[in-house]
Protein backbone atom coordinates (compact mmCIF):
# COMPACT_ATOMS: atom_id res chain seq x y z
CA UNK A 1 261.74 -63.49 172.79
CA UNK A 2 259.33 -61.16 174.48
CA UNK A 3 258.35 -63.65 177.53
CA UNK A 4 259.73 -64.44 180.48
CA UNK A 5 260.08 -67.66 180.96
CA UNK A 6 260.73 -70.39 183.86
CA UNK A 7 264.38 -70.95 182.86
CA UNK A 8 266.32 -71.09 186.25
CA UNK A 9 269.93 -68.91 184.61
CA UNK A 10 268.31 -66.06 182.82
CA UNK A 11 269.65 -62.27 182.59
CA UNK A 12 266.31 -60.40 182.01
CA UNK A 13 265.86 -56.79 181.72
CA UNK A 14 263.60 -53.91 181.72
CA UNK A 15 263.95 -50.10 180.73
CA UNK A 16 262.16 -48.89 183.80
CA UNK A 17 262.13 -45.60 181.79
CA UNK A 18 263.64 -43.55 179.42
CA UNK A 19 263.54 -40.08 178.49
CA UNK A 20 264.65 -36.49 179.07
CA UNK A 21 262.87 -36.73 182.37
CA UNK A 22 264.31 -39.43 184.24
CA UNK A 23 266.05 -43.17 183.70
CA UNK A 24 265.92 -45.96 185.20
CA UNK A 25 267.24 -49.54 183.86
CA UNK A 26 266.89 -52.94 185.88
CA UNK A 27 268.85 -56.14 185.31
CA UNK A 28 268.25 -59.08 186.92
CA UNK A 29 270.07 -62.27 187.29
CA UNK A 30 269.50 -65.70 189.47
CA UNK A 31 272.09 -64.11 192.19
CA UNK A 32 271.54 -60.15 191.78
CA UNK A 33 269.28 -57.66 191.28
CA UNK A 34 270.68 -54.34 189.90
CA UNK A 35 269.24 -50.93 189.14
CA UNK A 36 271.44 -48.53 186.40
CA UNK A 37 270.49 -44.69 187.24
CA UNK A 38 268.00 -43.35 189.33
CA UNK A 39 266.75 -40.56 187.37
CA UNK A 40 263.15 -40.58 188.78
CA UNK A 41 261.71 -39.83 192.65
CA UNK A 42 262.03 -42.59 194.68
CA UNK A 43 258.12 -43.53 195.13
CA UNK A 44 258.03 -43.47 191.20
CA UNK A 45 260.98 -45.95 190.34
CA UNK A 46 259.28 -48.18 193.50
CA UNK A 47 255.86 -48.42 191.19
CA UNK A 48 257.92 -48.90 188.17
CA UNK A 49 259.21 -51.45 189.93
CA UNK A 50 255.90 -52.95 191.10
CA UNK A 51 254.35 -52.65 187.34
CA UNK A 52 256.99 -55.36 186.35
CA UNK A 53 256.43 -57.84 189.52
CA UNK A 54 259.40 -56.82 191.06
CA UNK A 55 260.16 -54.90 194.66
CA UNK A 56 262.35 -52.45 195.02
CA UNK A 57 263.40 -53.98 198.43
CA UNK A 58 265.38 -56.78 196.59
CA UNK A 59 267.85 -54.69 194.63
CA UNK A 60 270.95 -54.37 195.81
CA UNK A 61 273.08 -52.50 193.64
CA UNK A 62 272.79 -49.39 191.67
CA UNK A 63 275.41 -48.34 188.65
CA UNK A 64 275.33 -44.53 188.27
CA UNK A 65 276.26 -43.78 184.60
CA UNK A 66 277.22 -39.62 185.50
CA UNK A 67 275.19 -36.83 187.36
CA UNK A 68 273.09 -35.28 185.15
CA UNK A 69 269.80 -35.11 187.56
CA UNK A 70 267.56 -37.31 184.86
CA UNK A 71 270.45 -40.02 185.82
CA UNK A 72 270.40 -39.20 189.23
CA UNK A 73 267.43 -37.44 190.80
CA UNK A 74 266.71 -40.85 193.05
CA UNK A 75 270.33 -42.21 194.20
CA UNK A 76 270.12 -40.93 197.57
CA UNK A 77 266.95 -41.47 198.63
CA UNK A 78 267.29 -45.07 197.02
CA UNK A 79 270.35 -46.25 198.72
CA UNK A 80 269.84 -44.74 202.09
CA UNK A 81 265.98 -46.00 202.06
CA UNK A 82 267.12 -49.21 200.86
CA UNK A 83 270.69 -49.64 201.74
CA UNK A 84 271.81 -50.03 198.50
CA UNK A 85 275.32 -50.19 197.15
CA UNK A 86 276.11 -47.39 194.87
CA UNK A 87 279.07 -47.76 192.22
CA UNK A 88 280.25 -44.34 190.53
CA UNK A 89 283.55 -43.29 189.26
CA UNK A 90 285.38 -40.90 191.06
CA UNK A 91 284.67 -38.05 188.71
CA UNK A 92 280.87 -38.91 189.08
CA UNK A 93 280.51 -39.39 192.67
CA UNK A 94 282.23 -35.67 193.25
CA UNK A 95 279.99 -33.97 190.68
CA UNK A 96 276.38 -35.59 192.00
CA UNK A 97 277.33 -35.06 195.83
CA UNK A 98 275.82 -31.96 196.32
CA UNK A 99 272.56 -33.35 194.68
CA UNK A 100 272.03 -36.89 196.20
CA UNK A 101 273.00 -36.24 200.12
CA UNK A 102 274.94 -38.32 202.26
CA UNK A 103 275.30 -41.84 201.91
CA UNK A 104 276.55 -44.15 204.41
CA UNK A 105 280.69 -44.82 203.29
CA UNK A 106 280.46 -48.18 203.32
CA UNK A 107 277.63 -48.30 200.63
CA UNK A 108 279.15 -46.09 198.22
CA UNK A 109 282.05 -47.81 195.60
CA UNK A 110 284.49 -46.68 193.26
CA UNK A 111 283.91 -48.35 189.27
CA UNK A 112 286.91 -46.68 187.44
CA UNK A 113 285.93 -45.96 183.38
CA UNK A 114 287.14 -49.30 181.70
CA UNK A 115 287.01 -51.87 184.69
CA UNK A 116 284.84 -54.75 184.69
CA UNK A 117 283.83 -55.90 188.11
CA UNK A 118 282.18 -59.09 189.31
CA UNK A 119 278.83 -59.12 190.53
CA UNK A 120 279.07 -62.73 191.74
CA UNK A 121 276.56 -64.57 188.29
CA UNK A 122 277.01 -60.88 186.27
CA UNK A 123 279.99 -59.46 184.77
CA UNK A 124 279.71 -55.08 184.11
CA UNK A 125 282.27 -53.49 182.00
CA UNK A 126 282.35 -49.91 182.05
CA UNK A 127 282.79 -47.86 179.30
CA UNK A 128 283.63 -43.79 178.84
CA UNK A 129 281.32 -41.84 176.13
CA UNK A 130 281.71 -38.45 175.15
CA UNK A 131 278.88 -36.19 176.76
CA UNK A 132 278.91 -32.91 178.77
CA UNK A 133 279.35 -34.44 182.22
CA UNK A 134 282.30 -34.80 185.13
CA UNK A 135 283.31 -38.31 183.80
CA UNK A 136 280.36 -40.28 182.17
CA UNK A 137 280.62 -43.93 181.55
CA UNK A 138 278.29 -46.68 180.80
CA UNK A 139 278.09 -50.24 181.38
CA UNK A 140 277.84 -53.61 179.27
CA UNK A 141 276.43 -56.51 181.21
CA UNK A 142 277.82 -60.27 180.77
CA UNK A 143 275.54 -62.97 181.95
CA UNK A 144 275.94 -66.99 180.97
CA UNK A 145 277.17 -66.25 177.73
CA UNK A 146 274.96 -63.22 177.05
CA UNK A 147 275.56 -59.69 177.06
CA UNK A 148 273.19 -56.52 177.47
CA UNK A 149 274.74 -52.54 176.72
CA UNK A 150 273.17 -49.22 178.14
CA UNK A 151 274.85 -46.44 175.89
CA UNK A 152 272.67 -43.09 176.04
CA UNK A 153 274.03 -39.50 176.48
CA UNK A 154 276.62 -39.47 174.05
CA UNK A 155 277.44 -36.95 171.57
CA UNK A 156 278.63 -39.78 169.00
CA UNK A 157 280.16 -44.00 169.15
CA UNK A 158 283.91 -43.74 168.76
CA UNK A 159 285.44 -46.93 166.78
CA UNK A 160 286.83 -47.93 170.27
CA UNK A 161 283.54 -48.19 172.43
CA UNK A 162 281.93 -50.00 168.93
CA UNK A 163 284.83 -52.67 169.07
CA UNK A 164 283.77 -52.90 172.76
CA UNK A 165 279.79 -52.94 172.53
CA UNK A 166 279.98 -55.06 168.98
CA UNK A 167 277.34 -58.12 168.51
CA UNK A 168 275.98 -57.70 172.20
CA UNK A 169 272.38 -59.86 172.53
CA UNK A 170 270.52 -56.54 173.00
CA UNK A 171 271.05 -53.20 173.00
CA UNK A 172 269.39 -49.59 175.12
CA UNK A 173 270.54 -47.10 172.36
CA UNK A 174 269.89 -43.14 172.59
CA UNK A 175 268.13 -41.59 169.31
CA UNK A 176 267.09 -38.52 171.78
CA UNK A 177 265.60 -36.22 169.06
CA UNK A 178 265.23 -35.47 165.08
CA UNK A 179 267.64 -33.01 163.73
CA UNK A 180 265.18 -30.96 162.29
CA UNK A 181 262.50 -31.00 164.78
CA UNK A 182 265.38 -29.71 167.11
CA UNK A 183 266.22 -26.96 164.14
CA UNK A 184 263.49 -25.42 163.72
CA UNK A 185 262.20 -25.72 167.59
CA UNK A 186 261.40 -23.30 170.16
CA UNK A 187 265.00 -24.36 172.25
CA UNK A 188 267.85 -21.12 172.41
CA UNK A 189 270.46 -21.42 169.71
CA UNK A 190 273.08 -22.53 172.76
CA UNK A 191 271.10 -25.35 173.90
CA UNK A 192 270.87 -26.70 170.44
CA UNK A 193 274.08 -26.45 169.73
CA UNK A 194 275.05 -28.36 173.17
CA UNK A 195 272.39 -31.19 172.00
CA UNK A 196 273.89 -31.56 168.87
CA UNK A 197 277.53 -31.58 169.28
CA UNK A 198 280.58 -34.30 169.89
CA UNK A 199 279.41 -34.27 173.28
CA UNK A 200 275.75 -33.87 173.40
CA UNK A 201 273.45 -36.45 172.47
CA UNK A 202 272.71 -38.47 169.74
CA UNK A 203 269.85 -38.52 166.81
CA UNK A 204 267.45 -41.04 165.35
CA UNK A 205 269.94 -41.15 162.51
CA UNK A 206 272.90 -41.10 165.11
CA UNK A 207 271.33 -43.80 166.70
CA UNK A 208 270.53 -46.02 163.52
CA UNK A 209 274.22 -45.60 162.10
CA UNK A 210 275.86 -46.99 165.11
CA UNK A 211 273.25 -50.05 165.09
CA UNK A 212 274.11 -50.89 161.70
CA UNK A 213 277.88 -50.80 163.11
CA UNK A 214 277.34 -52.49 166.38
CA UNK A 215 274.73 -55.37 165.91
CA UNK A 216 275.35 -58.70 165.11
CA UNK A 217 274.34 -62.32 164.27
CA UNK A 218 273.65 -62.63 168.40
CA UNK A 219 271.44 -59.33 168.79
CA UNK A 220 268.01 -59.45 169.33
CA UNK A 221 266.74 -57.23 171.11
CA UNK A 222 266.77 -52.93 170.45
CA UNK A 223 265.82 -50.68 172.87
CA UNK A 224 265.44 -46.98 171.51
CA UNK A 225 265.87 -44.35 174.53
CA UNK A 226 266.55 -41.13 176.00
CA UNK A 227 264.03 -39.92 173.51
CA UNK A 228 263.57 -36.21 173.97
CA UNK A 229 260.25 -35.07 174.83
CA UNK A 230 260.29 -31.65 172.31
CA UNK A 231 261.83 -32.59 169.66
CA UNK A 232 261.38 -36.29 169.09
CA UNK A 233 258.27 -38.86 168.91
CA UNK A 234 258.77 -42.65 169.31
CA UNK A 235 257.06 -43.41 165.84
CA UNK A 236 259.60 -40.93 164.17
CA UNK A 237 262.53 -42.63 165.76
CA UNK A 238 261.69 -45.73 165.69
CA UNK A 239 260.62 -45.46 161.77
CA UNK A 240 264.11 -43.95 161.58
CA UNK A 241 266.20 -46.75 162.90
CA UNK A 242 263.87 -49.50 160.53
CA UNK A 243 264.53 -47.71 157.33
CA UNK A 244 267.82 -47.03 157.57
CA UNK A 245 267.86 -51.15 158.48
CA UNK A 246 265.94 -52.37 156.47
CA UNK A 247 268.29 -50.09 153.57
CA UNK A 248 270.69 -52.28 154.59
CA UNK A 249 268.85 -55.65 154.16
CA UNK A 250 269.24 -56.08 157.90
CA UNK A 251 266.63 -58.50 159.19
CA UNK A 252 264.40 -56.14 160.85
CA UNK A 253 261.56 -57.84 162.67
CA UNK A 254 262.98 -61.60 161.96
CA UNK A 255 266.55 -61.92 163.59
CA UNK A 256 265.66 -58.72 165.79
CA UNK A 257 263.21 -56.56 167.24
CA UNK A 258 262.94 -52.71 167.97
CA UNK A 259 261.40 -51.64 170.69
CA UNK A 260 260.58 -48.31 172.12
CA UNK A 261 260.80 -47.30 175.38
CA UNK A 262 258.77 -44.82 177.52
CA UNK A 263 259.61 -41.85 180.46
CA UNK A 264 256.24 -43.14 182.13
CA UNK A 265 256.29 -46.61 181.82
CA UNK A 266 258.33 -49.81 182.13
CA UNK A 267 259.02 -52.10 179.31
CA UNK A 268 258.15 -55.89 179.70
CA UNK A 269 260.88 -57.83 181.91
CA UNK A 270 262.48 -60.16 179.05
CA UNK A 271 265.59 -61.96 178.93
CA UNK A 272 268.39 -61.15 177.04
């Protein structure tokens, strides 16, 4: 499950990074080769890149999810260095202009919140969330059969968007910080408030309720992100999500895994 392997019609993936800092996804299939935010300098998503055995040089899309600078920080330099296509909604693209620079017209697209577009061997479906941003929307990914989601930067998972994301093969999945850690922290009253309402960000016990809602008899594969870097730690969060598993006799380290991710470092490229 962890291995990449020499089968010819694979999606793989890797969680390039993850954090409050910057975030960076890639997907890969036989025909494309697809980057999901930019969050990150340039040079740094290029070694992230290179860690996994992958050049930047051969992607040639990138899916902005909305224009918070962790999500964006590397679009323009990206696209214009690379000549990358750029997909945004409408809402997105006006709110990260002033931050990313100009990009060549014909390399910058429209994805409207609840399309799905063709990406010759990969279906994306777009999907709103509720978050403090223009128009923020993320994507689920269809490849031959299987199906990969991104949802981070959401205050919480309506009943719609689970009925859309339900019994995917793996999963990217915000639990950005511990309620109480962000309590009793250092951060003004305002900020936690903004963190920790409808559309802020999600918890570790956020992020474990809409698992237990979401996964199904095809998921394998858990990604915890977006973890913040003052008032969360990975073994917290991810001891979080297996409890609250396990309490439901989900198979926790049999039919799936949980993995955590990293600001700094790339997971392994897997397929999904």
């Amino acid at each position: 499950m962890d291995l990449v392997t020499q089968e010819k019609d694979d999606m793989k993936i890797s969680v390039l990074a993850s954090g409050s800092s910057g975030n960076v996804t890639y997907i890969e299939t036989p025909k494309r080769k697809i980057l999901v935010d930019a969050g990150l300098s340039g040079k740094k998503i290029a070694n992230l890149m290179a860690s996994i055995g992958r050049n930047i040089a051969d992607v040639d899309s990138l899916l902005v999810t909305h224009e918070h600078t962790d999500h964006c920080k590397g679009v323009g330099i990206l696209a214009r260095k690379y000549n990358l296509n750029v997909y945004a909604n409408k809402g997105t693209w006006d709110a990260m202009a002033s931050k990313i620079g100009k990009i060549p017209t014909e390399q910058k697209h429209l994805f409207g919140m609840g399309e799905t577009k063709s990406f010759v061997d990969l279906d994306v479906e777009s999907f709103g969330v509720s978050h403090d941003a223009a128009e923020p929307q993320f994507y689920q990914f269809h490849h031959n059969g299987h199906s990969f989601v991104i949802l981070t930067d959401t205050g919480y998972v309506s009943e719609r968007t689970e009925g859309i994301i339900k019994n995917a093969d793996g999963y990217l999945i915000e639990c950005n910080h511990d309620t109480e850690m962000l309590r009793m922290g250092a951060y003004p009253w305002s900020l936690k408030q903004r963190i920790l309402s409808d559309r802020g960000h999600l918890s570790n016990d956020d992020g474990a309720s809409a698992l237990i809602d979401i996964l199904g008899n095809r998921t394998k594969q858990i990604y915890l992100g977006h973890l913040s870097k003052d008032n969360n730690v990975k073994e917290l969060a991810h001891l979080t999500v297996e409890t609250a598993m396990k309490q439901q006799d989900l198979g926790v380290n049999e039919d799936f895994g949980i993995y955590d991710t990293d600001p700094e470092k790339a997971t392994k490229l897997v397929i999904i």
